[in-house]
C-alpha atoms as a PDB file:
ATOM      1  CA  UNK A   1      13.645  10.931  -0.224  1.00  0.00           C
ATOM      2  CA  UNK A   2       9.983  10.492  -1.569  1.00  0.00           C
ATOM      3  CA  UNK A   3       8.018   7.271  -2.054  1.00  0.00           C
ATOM      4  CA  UNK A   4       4.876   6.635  -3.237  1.00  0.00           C
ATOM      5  CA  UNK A   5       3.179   5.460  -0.255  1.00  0.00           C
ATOM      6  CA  UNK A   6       0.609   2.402  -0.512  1.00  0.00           C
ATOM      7  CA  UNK A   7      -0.963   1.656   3.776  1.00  0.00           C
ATOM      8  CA  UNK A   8      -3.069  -1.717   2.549  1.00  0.00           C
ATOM      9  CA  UNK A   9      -6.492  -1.791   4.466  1.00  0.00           C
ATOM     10  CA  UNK A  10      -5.332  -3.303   7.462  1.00  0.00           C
ATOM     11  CA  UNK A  11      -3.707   0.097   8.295  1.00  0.00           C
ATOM     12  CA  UNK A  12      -6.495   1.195   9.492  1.00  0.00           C
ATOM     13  CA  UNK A  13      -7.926  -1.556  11.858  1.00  0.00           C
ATOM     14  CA  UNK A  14      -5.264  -5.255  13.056  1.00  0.00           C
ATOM     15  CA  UNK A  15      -2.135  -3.367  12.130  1.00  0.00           C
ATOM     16  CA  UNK A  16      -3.177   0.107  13.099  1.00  0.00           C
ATOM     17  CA  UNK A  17       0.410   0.145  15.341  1.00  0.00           C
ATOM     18  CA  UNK A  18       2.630  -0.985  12.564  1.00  0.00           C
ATOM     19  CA  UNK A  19       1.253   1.724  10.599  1.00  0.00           C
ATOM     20  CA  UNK A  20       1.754   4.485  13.140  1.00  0.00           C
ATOM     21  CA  UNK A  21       5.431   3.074  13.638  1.00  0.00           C
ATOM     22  CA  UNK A  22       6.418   3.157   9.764  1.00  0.00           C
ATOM     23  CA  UNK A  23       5.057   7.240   9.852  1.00  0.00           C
ATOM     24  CA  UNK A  24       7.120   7.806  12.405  1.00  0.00           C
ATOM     25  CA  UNK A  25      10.441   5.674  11.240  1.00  0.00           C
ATOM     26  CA  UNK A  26       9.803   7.587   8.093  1.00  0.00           C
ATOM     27  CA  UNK A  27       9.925  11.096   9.734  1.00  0.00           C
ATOM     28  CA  UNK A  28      13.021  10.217  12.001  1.00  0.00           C
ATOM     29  CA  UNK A  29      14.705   9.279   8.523  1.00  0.00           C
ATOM     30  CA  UNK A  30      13.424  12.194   6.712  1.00  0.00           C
ATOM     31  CA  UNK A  31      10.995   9.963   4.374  1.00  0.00           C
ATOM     32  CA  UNK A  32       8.488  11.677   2.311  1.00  0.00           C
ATOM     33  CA  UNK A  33       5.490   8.709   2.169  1.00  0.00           C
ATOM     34  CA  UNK A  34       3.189   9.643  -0.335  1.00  0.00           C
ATOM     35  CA  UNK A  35       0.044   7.925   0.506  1.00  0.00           C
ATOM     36  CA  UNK A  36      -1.510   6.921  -3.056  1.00  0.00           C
ATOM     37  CA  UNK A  37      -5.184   8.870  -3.396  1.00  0.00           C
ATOM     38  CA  UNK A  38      -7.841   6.228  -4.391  1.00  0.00           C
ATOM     39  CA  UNK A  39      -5.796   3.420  -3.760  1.00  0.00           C
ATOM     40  CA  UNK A  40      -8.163   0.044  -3.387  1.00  0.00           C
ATOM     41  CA  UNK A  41      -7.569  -2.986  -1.225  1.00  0.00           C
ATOM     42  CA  UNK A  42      -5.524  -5.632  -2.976  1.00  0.00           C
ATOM     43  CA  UNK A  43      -7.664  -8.293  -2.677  1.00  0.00           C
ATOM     44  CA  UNK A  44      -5.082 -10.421  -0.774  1.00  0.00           C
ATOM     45  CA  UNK A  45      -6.694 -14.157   0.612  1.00  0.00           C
ATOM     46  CA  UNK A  46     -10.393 -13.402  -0.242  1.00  0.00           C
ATOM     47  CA  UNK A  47     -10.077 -12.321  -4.467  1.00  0.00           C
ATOM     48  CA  UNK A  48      -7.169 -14.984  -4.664  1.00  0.00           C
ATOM     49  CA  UNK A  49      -9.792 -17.680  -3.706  1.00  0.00           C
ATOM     50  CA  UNK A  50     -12.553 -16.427  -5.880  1.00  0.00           C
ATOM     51  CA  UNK A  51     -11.238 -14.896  -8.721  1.00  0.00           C
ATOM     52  CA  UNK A  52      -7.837 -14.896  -9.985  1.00  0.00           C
ATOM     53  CA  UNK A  53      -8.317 -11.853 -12.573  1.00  0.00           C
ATOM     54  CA  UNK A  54      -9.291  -9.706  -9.664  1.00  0.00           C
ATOM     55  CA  UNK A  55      -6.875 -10.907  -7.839  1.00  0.00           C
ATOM     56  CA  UNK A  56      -4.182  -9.864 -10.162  1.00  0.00           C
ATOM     57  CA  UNK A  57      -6.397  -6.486 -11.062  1.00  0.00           C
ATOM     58  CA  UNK A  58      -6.867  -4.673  -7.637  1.00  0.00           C
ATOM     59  CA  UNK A  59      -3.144  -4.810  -7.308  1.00  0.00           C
ATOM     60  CA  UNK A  60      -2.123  -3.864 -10.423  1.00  0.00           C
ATOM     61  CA  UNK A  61      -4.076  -0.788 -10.280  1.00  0.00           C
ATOM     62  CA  UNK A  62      -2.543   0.492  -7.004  1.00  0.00           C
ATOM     63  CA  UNK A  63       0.413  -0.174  -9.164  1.00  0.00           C
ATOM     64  CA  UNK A  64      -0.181   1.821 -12.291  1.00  0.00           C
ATOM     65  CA  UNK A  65      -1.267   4.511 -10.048  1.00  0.00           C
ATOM     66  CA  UNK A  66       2.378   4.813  -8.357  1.00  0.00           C
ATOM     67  CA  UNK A  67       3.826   4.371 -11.752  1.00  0.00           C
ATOM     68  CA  UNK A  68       1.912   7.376 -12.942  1.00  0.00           C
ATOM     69  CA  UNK A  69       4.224   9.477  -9.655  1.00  0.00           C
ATOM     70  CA  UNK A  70       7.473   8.308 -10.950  1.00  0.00           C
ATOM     71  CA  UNK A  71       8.187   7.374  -7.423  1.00  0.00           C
ATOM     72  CA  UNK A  72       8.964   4.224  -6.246  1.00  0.00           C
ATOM     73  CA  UNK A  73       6.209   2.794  -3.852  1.00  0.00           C
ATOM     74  CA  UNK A  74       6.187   1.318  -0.210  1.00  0.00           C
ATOM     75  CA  UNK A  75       4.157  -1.315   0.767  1.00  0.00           C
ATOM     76  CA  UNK A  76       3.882  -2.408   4.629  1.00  0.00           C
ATOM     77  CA  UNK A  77       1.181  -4.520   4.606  1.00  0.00           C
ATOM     78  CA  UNK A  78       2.038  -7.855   4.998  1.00  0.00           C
ATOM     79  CA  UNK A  79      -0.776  -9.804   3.336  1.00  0.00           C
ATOM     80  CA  UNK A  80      -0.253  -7.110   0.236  1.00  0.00           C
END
């Protein structure tokens, strides 16, 4: 199986575990996680409170870009 694969910024820094845990789950199940090139932070508590265009714009375009694989995409992060 292959997903389009979309990490969410904390990835990289608070949930740096859970993200090493779902690349591993993934390989024990023999899923392909296609992380997303150019994807952009979604915004989550800081555009909702300032603008609600962005806030419905940054994840939208993370969306169109998975649409554009014809995969269906993965999301772990939980304020995503």
């Amino acid at each position: 199986m292959k997903y389009a694969y979309y990490p969410g910024c904390s990835a990289e820094s608070t949930a740096r575990d859970q993200y090493m845990s779902v690349g591993e789950v993934a390989k024990a199940l023999n899923i392909e996680l296609v992380e997303q090139k150019g994807w952009t932070c979604c915004g989550s508590t800081p555009a909702h409170h300032t603008n609600k265009i962005l806030s419905i714009a940054l994840p939208a375009a993370n969306l169109l870009m998975a649409k554009k694989t014809g995969l269906d995409m993965v999301v772990f992060c939980a304020a995503c």
